[in-house]
Structures are given as C-alpha cells and as structure tokens.
Protein backbone atom coordinates (compact mmCIF):
# COMPACT_ATOMS: atom_id res chain seq x y z
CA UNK A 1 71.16 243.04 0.91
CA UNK A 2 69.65 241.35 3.98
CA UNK A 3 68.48 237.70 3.39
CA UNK A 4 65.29 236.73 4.51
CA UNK A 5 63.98 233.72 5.52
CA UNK A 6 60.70 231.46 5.29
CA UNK A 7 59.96 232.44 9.20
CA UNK A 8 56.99 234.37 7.91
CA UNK A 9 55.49 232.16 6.78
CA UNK A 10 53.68 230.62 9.21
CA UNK A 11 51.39 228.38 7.74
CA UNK A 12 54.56 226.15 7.77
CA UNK A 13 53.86 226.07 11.91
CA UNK A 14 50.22 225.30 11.90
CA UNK A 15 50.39 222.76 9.07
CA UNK A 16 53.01 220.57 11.41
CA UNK A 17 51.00 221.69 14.76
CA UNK A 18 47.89 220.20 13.29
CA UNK A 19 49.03 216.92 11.90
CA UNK A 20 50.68 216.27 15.52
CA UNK A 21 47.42 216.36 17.09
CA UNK A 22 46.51 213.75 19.67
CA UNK A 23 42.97 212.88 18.82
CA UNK A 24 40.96 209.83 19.89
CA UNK A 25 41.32 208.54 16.19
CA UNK A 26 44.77 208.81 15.85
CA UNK A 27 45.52 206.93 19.11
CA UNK A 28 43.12 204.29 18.70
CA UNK A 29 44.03 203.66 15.03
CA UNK A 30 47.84 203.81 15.47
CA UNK A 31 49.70 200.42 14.12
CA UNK A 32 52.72 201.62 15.46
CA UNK A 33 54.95 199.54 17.56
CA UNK A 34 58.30 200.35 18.92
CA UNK A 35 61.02 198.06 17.85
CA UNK A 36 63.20 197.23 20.88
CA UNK A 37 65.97 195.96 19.15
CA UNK A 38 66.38 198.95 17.13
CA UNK A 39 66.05 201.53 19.98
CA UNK A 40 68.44 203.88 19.82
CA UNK A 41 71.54 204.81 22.67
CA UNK A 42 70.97 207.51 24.72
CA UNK A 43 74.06 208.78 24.14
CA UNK A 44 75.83 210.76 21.78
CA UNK A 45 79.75 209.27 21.71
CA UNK A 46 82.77 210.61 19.51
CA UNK A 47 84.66 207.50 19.20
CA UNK A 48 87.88 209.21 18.08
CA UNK A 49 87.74 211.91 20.61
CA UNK A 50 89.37 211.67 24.27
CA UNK A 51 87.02 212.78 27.10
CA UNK A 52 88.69 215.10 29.46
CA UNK A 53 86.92 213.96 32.65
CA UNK A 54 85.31 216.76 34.74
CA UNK A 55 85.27 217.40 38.56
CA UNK A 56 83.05 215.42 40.42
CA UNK A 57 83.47 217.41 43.56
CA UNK A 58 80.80 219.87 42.63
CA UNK A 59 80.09 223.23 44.29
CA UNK A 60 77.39 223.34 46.76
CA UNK A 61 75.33 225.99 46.87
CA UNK A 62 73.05 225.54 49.63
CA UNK A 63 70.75 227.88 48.30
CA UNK A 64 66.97 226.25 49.50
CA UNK A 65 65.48 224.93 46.11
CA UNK A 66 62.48 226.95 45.76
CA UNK A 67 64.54 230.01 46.18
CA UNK A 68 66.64 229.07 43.14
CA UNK A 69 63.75 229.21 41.07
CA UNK A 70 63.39 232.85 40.98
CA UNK A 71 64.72 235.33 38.00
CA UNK A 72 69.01 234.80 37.08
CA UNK A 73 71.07 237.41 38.83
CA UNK A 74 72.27 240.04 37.07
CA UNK A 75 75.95 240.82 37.50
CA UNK A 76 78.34 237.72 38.16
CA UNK A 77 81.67 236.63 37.03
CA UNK A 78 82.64 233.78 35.03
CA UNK A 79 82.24 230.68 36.16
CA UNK A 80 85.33 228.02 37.29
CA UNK A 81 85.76 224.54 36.48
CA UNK A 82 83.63 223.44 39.28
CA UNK A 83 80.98 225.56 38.89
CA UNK A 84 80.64 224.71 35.16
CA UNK A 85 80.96 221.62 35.92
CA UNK A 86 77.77 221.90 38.33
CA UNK A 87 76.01 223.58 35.41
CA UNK A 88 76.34 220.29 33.18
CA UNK A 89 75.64 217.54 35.99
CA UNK A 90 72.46 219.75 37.29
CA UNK A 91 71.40 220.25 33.71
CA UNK A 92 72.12 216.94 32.08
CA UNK A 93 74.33 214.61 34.05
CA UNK A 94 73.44 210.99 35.13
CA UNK A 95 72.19 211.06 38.62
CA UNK A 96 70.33 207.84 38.92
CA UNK A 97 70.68 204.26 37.25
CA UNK A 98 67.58 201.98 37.07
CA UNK A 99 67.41 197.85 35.87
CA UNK A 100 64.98 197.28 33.25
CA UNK A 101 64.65 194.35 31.20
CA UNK A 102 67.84 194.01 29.26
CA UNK A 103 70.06 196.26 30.76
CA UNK A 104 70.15 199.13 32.51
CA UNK A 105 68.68 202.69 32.34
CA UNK A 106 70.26 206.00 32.85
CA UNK A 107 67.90 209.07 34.15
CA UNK A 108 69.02 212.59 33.91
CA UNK A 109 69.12 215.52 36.00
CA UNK A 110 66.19 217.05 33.98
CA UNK A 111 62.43 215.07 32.99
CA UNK A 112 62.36 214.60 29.36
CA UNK A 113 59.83 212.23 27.51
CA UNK A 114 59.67 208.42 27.45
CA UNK A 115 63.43 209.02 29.22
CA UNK A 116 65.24 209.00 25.98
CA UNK A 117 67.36 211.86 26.78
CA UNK A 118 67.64 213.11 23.17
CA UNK A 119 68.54 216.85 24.43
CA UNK A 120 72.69 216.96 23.82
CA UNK A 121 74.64 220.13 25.22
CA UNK A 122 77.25 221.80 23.81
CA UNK A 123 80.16 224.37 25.13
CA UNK A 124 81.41 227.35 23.53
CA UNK A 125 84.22 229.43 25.59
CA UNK A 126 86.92 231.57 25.45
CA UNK A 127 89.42 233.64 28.48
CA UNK A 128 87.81 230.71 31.65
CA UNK A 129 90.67 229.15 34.17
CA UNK A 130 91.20 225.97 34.21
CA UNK A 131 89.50 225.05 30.39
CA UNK A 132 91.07 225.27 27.17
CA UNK A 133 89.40 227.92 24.77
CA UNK A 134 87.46 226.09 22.39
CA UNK A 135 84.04 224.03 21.35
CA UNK A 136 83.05 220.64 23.41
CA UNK A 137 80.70 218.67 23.40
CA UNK A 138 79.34 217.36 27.04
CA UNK A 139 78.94 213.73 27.66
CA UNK A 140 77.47 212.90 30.23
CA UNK A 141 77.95 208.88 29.79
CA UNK A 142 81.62 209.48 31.26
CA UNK A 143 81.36 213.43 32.73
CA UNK A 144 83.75 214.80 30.12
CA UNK A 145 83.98 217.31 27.44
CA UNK A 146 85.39 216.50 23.90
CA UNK A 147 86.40 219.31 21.90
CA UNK A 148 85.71 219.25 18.96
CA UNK A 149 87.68 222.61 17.47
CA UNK A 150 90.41 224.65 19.41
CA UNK A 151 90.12 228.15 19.63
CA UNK A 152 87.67 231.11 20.64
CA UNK A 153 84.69 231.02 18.41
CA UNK A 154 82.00 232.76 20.26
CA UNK A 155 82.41 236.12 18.40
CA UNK A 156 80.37 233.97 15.65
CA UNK A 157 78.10 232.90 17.80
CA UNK A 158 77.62 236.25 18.62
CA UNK A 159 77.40 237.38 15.89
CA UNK A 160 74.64 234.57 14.79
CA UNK A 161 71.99 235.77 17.27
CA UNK A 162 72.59 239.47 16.21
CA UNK A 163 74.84 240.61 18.68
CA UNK A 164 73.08 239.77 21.37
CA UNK A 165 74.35 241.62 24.65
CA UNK A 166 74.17 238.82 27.35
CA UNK A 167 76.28 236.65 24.79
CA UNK A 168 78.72 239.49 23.69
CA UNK A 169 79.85 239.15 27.40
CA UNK A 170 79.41 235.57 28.18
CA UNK A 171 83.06 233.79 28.92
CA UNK A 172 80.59 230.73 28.33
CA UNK A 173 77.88 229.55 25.93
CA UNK A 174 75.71 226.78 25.70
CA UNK A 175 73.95 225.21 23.01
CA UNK A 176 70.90 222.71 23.50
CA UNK A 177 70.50 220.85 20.69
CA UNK A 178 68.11 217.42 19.96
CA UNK A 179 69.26 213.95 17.86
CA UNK A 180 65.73 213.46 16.58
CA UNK A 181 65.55 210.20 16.03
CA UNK A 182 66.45 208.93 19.64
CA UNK A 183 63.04 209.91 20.01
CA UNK A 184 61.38 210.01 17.14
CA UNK A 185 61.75 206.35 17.74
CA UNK A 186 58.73 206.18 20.42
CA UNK A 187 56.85 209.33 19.31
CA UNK A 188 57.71 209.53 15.62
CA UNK A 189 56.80 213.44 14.45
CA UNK A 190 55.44 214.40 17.45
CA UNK A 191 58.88 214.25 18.49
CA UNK A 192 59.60 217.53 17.43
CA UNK A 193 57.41 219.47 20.26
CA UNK A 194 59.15 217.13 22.00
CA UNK A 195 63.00 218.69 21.44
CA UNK A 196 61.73 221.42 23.37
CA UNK A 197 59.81 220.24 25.82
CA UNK A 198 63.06 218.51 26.94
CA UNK A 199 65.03 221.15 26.27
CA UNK A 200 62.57 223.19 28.32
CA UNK A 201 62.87 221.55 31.45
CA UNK A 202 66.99 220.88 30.73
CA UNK A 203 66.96 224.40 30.94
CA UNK A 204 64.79 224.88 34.23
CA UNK A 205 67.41 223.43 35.57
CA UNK A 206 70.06 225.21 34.17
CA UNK A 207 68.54 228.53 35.70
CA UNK A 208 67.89 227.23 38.78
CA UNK A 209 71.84 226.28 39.42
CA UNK A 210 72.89 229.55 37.72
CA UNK A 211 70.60 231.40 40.41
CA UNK A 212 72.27 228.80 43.09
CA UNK A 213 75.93 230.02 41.69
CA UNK A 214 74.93 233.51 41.18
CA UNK A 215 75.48 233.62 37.80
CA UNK A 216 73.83 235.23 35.17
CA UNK A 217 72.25 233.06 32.35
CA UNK A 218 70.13 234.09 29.64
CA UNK A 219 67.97 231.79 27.09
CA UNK A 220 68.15 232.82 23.45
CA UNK A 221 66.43 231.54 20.88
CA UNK A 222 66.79 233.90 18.17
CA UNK A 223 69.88 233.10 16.17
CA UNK A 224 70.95 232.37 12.56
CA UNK A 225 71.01 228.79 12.41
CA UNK A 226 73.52 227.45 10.00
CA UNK A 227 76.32 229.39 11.26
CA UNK A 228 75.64 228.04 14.93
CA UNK A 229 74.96 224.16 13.57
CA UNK A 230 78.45 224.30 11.06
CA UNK A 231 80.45 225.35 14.32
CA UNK A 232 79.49 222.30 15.77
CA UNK A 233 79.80 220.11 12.72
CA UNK A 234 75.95 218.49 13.14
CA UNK A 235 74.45 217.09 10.18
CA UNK A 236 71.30 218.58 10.39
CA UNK A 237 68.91 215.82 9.14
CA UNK A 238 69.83 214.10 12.46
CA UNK A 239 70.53 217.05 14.77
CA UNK A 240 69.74 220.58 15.06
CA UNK A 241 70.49 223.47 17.89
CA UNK A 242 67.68 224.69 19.34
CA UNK A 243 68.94 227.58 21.93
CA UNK A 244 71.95 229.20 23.42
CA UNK A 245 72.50 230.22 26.85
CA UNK A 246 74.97 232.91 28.05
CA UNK A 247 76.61 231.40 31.14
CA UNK A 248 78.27 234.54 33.41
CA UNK A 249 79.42 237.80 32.18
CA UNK A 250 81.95 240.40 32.36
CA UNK A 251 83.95 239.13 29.41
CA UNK A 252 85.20 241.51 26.89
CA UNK A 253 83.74 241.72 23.36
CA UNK A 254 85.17 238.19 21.93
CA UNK A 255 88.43 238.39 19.16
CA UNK A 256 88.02 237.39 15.70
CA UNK A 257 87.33 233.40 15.03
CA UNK A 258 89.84 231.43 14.00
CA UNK A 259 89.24 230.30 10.41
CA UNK A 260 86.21 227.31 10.40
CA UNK A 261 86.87 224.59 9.13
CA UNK A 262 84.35 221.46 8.69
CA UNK A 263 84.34 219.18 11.09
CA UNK A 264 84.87 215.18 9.92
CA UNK A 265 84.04 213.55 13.16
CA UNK A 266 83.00 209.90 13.51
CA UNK A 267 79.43 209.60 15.63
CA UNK A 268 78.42 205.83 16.72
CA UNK A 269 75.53 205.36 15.31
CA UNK A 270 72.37 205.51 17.78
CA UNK A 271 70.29 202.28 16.25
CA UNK A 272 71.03 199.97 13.44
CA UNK A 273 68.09 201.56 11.53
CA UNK A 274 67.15 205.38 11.56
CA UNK A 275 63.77 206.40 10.59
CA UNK A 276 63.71 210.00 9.31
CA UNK A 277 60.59 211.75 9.57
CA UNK A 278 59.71 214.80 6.93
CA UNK A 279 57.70 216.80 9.43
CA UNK A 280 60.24 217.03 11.50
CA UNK A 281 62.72 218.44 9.06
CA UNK A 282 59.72 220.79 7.25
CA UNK A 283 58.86 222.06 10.45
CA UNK A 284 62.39 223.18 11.88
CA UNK A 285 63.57 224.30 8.64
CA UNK A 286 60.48 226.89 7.87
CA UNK A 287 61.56 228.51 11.38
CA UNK A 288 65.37 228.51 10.46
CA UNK A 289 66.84 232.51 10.81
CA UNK A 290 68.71 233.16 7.78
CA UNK A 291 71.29 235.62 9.31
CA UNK A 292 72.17 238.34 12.40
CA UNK A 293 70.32 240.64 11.84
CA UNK A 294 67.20 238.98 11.00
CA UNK A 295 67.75 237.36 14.31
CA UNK A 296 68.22 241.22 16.35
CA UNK A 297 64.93 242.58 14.52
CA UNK A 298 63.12 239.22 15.14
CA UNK A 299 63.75 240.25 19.41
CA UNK A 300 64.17 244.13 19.27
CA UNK A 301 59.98 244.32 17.84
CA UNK A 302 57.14 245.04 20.76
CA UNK A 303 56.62 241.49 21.97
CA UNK A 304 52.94 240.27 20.98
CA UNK A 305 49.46 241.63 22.29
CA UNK A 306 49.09 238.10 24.17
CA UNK A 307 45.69 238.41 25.71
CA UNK A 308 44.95 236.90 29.19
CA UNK A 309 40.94 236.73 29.62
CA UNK A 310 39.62 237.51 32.54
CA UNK A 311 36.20 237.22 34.31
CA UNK A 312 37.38 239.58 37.40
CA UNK A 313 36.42 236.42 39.93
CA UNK A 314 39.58 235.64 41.18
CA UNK A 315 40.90 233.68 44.22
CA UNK A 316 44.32 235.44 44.87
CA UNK A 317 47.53 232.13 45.38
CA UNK A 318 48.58 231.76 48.72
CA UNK A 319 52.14 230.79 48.55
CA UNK A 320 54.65 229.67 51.31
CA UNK A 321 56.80 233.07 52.72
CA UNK A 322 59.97 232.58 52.24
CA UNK A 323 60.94 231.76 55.78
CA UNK A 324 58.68 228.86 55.37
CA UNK A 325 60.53 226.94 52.60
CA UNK A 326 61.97 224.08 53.01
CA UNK A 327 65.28 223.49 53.87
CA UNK A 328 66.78 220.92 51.49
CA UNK A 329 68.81 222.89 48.77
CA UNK A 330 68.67 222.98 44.89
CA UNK A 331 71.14 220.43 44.45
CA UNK A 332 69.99 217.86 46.16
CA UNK A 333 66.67 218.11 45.18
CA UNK A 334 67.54 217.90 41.32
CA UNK A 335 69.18 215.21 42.10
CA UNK A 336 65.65 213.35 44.17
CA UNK A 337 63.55 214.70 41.22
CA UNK A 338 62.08 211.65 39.57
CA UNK A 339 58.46 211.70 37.54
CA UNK A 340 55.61 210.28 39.26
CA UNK A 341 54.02 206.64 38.26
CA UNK A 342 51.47 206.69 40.21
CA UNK A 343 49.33 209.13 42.48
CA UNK A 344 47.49 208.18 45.53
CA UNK A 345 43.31 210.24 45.84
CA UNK A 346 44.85 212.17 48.47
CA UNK A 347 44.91 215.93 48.72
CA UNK A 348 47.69 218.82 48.21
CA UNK A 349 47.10 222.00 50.07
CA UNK A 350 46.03 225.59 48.02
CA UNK A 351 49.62 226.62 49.77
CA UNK A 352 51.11 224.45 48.62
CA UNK A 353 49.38 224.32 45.14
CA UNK A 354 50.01 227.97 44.72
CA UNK A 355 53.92 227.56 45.69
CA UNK A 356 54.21 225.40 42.49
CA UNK A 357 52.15 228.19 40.55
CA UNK A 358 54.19 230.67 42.10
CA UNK A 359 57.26 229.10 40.76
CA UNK A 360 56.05 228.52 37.53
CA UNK A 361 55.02 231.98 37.37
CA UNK A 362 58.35 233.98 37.55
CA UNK A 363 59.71 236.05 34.88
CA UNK A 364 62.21 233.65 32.79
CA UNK A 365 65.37 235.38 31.64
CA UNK A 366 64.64 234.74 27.65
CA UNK A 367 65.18 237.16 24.48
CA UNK A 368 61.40 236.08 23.42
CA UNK A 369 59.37 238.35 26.33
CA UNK A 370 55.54 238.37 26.37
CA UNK A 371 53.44 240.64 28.99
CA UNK A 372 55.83 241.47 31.68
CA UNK A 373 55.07 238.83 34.62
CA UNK A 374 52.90 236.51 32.03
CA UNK A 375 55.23 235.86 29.12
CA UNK A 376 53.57 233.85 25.76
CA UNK A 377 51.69 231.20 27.82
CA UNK A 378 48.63 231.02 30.23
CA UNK A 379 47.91 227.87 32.69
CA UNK A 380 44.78 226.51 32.98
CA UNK A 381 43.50 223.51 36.00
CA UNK A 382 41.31 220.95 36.90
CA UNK A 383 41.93 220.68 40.11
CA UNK A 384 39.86 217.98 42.35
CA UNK A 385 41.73 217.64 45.72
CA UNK A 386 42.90 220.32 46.84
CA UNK A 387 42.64 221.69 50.56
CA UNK A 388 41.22 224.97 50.46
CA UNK A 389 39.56 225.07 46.95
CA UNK A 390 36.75 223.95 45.41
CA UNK A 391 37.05 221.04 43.03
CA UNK A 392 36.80 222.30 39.51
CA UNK A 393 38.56 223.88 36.21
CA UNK A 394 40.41 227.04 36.92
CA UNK A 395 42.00 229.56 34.42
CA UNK A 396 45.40 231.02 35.94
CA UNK A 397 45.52 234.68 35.25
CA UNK A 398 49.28 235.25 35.72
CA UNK A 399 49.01 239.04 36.05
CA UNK A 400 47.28 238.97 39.17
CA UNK A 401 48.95 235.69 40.72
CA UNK A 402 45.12 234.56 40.96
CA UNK A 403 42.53 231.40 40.10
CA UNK A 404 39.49 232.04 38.08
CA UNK A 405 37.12 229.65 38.64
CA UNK A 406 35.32 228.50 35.27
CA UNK A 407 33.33 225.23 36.47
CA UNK A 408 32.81 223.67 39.24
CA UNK A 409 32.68 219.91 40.01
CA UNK A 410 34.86 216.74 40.30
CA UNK A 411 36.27 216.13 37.08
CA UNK A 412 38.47 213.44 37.15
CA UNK A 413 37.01 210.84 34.38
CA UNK A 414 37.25 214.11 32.17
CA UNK A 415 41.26 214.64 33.45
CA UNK A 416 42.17 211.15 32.73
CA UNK A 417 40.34 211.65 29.06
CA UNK A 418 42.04 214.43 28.21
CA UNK A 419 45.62 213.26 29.44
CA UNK A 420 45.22 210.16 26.55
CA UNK A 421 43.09 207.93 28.88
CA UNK A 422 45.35 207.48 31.54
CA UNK A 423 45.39 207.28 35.06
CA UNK A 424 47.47 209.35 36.42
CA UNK A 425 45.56 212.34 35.15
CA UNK A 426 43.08 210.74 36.78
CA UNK A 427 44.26 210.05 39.85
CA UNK A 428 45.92 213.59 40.00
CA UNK A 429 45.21 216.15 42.31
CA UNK A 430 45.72 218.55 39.93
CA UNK A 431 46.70 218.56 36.61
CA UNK A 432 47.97 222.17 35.11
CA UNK A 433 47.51 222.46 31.15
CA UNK A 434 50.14 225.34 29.55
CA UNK A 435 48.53 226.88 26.44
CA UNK A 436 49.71 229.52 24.35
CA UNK A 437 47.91 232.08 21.97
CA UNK A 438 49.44 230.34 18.91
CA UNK A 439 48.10 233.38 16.59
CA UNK A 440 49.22 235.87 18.47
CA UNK A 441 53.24 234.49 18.81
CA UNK A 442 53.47 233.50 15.65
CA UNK A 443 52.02 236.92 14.46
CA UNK A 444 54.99 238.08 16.31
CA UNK A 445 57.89 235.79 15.74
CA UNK A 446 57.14 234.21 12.60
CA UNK A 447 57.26 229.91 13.01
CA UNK A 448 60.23 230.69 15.71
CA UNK A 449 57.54 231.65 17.65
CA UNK A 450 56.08 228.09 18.24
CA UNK A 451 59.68 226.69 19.49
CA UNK A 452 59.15 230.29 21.50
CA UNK A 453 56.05 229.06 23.04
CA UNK A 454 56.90 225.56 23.35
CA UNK A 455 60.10 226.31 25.35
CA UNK A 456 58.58 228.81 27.64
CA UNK A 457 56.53 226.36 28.68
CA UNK A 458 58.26 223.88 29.42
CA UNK A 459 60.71 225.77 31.26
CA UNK A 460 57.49 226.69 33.50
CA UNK A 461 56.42 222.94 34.21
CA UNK A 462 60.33 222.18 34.51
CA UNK A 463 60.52 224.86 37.43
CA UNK A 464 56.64 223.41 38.82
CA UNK A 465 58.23 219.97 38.59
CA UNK A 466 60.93 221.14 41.13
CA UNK A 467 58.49 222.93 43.29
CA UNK A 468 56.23 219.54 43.74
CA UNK A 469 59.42 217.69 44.86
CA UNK A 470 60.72 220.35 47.10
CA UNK A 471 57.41 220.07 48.87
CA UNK A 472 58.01 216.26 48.98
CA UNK A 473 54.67 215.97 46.57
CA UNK A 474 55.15 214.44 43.11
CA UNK A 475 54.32 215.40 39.25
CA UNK A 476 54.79 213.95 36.15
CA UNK A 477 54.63 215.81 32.64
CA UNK A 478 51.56 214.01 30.49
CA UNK A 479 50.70 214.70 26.44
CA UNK A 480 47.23 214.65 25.49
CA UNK A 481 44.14 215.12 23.79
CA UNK A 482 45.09 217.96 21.99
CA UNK A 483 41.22 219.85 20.71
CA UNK A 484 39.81 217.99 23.19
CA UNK A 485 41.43 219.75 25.74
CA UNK A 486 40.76 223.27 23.91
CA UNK A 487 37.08 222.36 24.01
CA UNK A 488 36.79 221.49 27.98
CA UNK A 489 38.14 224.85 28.74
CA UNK A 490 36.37 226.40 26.32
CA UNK A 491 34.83 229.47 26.27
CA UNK A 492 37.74 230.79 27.98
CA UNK A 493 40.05 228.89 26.08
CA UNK A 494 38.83 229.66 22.81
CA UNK A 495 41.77 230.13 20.02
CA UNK A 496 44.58 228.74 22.24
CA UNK A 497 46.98 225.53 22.23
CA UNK A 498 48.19 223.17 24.34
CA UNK A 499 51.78 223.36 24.90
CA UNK A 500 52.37 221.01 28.05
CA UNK A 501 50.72 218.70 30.60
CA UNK A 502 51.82 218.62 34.02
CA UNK A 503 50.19 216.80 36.46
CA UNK A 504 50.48 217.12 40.55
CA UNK A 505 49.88 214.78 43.27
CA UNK A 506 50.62 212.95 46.14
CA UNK A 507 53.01 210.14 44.99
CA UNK A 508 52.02 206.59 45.44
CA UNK A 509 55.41 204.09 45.98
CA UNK A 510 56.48 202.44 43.18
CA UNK A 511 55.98 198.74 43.12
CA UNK A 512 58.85 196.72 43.80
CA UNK A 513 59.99 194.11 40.93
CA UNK A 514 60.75 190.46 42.33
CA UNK A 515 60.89 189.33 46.16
C-alpha cells in the first residue's frame, strides 16, 4: 500500500507563507539583533575526512554568457574531472575574497542573501573517469570533495524521485541542500524562502555552465525525501536537500546499492549557539514526499491552469540579436558577477532591459513545468529610467515576450517602499517583482509546490542577474513589503505572491574604505 504524505495539505504552506510576511509592523517592531560573535562559518567542514583537491585548470568554454543562458542541451556525454570540476567552482566555488571588520569574507560564484552561503552541494556518481564511484560532499573552502560512502548509490536516488528518466541516465547527480541556521542567524524563519532563493540562483548557474559544456542538466524537485537525506547522513533539524540535478547522460540504468549504512561523521559546529526555528522545520516537513511513486504522480499530473492576465496592450521586448552580444564568455562573467550597493539615476536602454527579460524568460529544464514558455511565475515592473519606455508599472506577459503597461508615472518613493525602505529600489532603474499564483501551484503540487515556485524564480532572477552584468549594468536581489507589494500592482495582481525582488541599474562604485 502506497504511503501518503501531508503534501496535501496545504494549509501547512500558507500558514508559514503568511507569518513570513514583511509588513511595515513587523520591521519597525523587530528587537532583533544579530549577534556577531555567534555568527555562524560559512562553511560546512568534515574534520575527519581528507579533501581530495580538484583541478583548478578549469575548462573554458568560451561560449558568450548570454548565450549560455538558454534551455540545457539535450544529448551529451558524461562529464570529466575538469568539467565537473567547472560545474562546482561556477556553481559554488570561492571566486572573490573581501576584508571586513574582523576578518575576511568569502563570496561565491552564485548571489545568495546577506552572503552567508548556506546552500551546500553534494555529489552522487557512478562509471565517470578519473573519480571514484561514490557520495562527496563539495567544499569549496579548499576545492575538494570528501566522500562520505564508497560505492554507486544513485539507483536509490533514482529510485527516490520515482524513476525519473534524466536521473536514470545521469553518470552524475547533484544535491542542493541548505544548513538553516547559517542563515537563520540574520533572517530567522524567513530563512526558509531563503534556502531556495539561494539555491535558485546556485542553480542558474549551474545551467548556464552545463549549456557552456554541452551537457544536459535537469532540476528535480520531486523526490522522496528521507531516502535522499539518510544517503547523505544530514541530520535534518539542521540540514535538509532541497533538489537534485542530473549532470550528463548516456549512462546505463544504475546497479543495485550497496547496503546503507548510517553515516557517524563529525561536522564543526557552525556557531557556539544554534537557534532552531519551528517554522522552518513545520514548513519543510508538511512538503516532505513520502516515497517514489508519490514523487512520479506528483510530476506525471497536467501542470496547473496558471493564469497570465492580460489587457491585450502590449509593447512587444526588443532584445539584442544574437550577433550583437557581447563577447566576454560565461565564465568569466560568473566570476565578475557581484550584487550592486548602490545605483546611480541614470538610465538602461528597453534593449537592453528586454535582454535581461529575455533571459529570464527561457524555458528552465525542471520536472515542475507550468504553461509552456511561462512556467509557475509572472514578472511584474516599475520601471522609471528606461530609454525607450515610459516610466511606470508594467505586468510581463511571458507568452507574448511583451510589457503591459498598468500605470503610468515615476514611481520611485513607491519602489524604495516596497523594497523595505531602501534605496536601492529607489534609486533603481528598474526593479522586476517575480510572483506566483500561490493557489493555483499548490492546487497542483501540494506544499512542494511553494519550494516549486520559489525555485523557479529564483532561477529566473539568477539568469537576469547574469544578463545585467553581461551588459556591464548591475542588479541586486531585494526582499520586501510583502501585501504591500500585492496591493500596488493590484488589480492585475490580485491573488498572487511575491516570490523575488530583483532590482536593475546602472552601478554606482563602491566607496573605498581608508586612504
């Protein structure tokens, strides 16, 4: 008899989606503080493990960056040590240090929130050159993978996400999983959207460089989740998985596992104090998929009825051709990617505007599809500087690459409102709001569905993020205001939620510390 778990019931989702609201209230009437001797490592380390040190001489691609952020190739082969190497460092590897007071800071390949790098990745493989069969854990402190059992064990794996064909034939798989508390620390429950926002644009990345290799990647988010979380030995009041992503194909169907065994692994511990927090926990386990097959029939159902309004007064994008990108490949440019400070009032182009659109806008190669070319999420702008358009709010209707203009006007005290009272909302030229028809997905996929939604679009502002940089403009992802946003955009926005902030500019230089 099939077990069946509390993903139905999704009251579970809206009860932790409304006490994470931002509101003006809860802001303002906050006491908390963050304690900076307590803060946690950003790093997860094995202590009794031995790294075995990757190659740093990384493949290069030169494929031009916003070409890599197009749909994953279909057919490939498996990738070598280099390339899967690449893979990590593009995803999550250290590619700038920083000095802040009392040490120094490490930033990551991918933007996550607050730059507490909570997201960890895992390896599964079995049958690749070069690399042990087995389970690893990446770190990216020292660029080397630990393994933590010997062995080929993605036939369970496999077998967790209902036999999922783009894993069945995977010679690799990764896992994304997030350590809570490292930060839960700064944004205590909240922290939870948070694991995938990060995880989101991690994995923006991760296409992008599997497009560069020519390797086929697919995101999955349906799985059973105990099976998946015992292989890697995670104690799951700290750390959960959150996806897995088939990495190449043209393996055969995996052997039988070896037996499992749990794992007894000494983890230095991230803080001298950890702080659980009960929403966190409620709200992941009412999504968790009990087995297989509830996993298959979760993905194989008609994906959900996700309307995108429209008024039928629509400015068509205008995107750079092709020949017309810039030169500077996806590599490099991960690498440049930082998150805007600052914005200077100057204007973007609508070409250039729409390129980042554009490359939000492509299909992403997930098990959780929406309307073909729209997926679970809709954009929605205030844009006031942009060359070519007239300052105002803007609905993106995704099925027609188009603009819908829905007021007109500068509205940049309302933008710096709505993104918490900052300024760089404010001094944004445009600031793109991600919102999902929560109903609707969760209808559909039971409480999965809000990781669904949360994911899909962060993996859109991850790819936008690139676009900006490749186009030598800046962005920054923002949290905010979360009714208050609803309520700007309303009519049009009636019934949806906020999944992601991302705003666009013109970057102003940092300001230099000292002499």
């Amino acid at each position: 008899m099939e077990t069946v778990s509390e993903n139905r019931n999704t009251e579970a989702a809206w009860t932790y989606h409304n006490a994470t609201k931002h509101t003006w209230q809860s802001i303002h009437t906050s006491n908390h503080s963050l304690d900076w001797n307590n803060q946690p490592s950003p790093f997860k380390i094995y202590p009794g493990l031995e790294g075995r040190r990757l190659p740093t001489d990384l493949v290069s691609s030169e494929m031009r960056g916003l070409e890599a952020l197009g749909t994953s190739p279909v057919a490939g082969t498996a990738p070598d040590l280099r390339q899967l190497a690449g893979v990590l460092y593009y995803s999550a590897g250290i590619t700038k240090r920083g000095i802040v007071p009392g040490g120094q800071i490490y930033f990551r390949a991918a933007a996550c929130t607050g730059a507490l790098y909570h997201i960890e990745l895992y390896l599964v493989c079995g049958g690749l050159p070069e690399l042990e069969d087995g389970v690893y854990h990446f770190g990216p402190h020292d660029f080397s993978l630990r393994q933590l059992r010997s062995g080929d064990y993605r036939r369970m794996v496999v077998e967790a996400s209902g036999d999922e064909p783009s894993l069945a034939e995977a010679p690799a798989i990764l896992i994304t999983t997030s350590v809570y508390w490292r930060n839960a620390w700064k944004y205590q429950s909240r922290a939870y959207r948070h694991s995938f926002w990060d995880s989101g644009t991690l994995l923006a990345n991760t296409l992008a460089i599997g497009q560069a290799y020519d390797m086929p990647m697919k995101i999955v988010s349906a799985f059973a989740d105990d099976p998946v979380n015992n292989l890697l030995g995670l104690d799951t009041t700290k750390e959960a998985a959150l996806h897995l992503v088939s990495v190449g194909s043209g393996s055969a169907i995996p052997p039988d596992c070896p037996e499992l065994t749990p794992l007894d692994l000494e983890v230095a511990p991230y803080s001298p104090r950890e702080i659980e927090y009960p929403q966190i926990l409620e709200a992941h386990k009412s999504a968790i998929l009990a087995s297989g097959d509830e996993a298959r029939n979760l993905r194989e159902a008609p994906p959900p009825e996700v309307e995108i309004n429209g008024t039928g007064n629509v400015l068509p994008l205008d995107p750079l051709p092709p020949d017309e990108f810039p030169e500077e490949a996806i590599e490099p440019l991960i690498v440049r990617r930082g998150s805007s400070r600052r914005f200077r009032r100057e204007a973007i182009t609508f070409s250039q505007l729409s390129t980042i659109l554009n490359a939000g806008l492509g299909d992403i190669t997930t098990d959780f599809p929406g309307i073909p070319g729209a997926g679970l999420t809709q954009g929605y702008l205030i844009c006031n500087n942009v060359i070519g358009l007239e300052a105002g709010s803007y609905a993106l209707n995704s099925s027609h690459y188009a603009l819908e203009q829905l007021k007109t006007g500068a509205f940049r005290q309302e933008a710096g409102y709505l993104g918490l009272q900052q300024e760089l909302p404010a001094d944004a030229s445009v600031n793109v709001y991600l919102m999902a028809d929560l109903a609707a997905v969760l209808e559909r996929y039971g409480n999965r569905g809000y990781r669904m939604a949360q994911t899909e679009a962060a993996i859109r502002a991850g790819r936008m993020y690139l676009a900006a940089y490749a186009l030598r403009l800046g962005a920054s992802g923002l949290t905010f205001f979360d009714d208050d946003v609803i309520e700007f955009f309303s009519p049009h926005a009636a019934g949806k939620s906020v999944m992601f902030l991302i705003a666009l500019g013109r970057p102003r230089p940092r300001r230099r510390q000292g002499g």
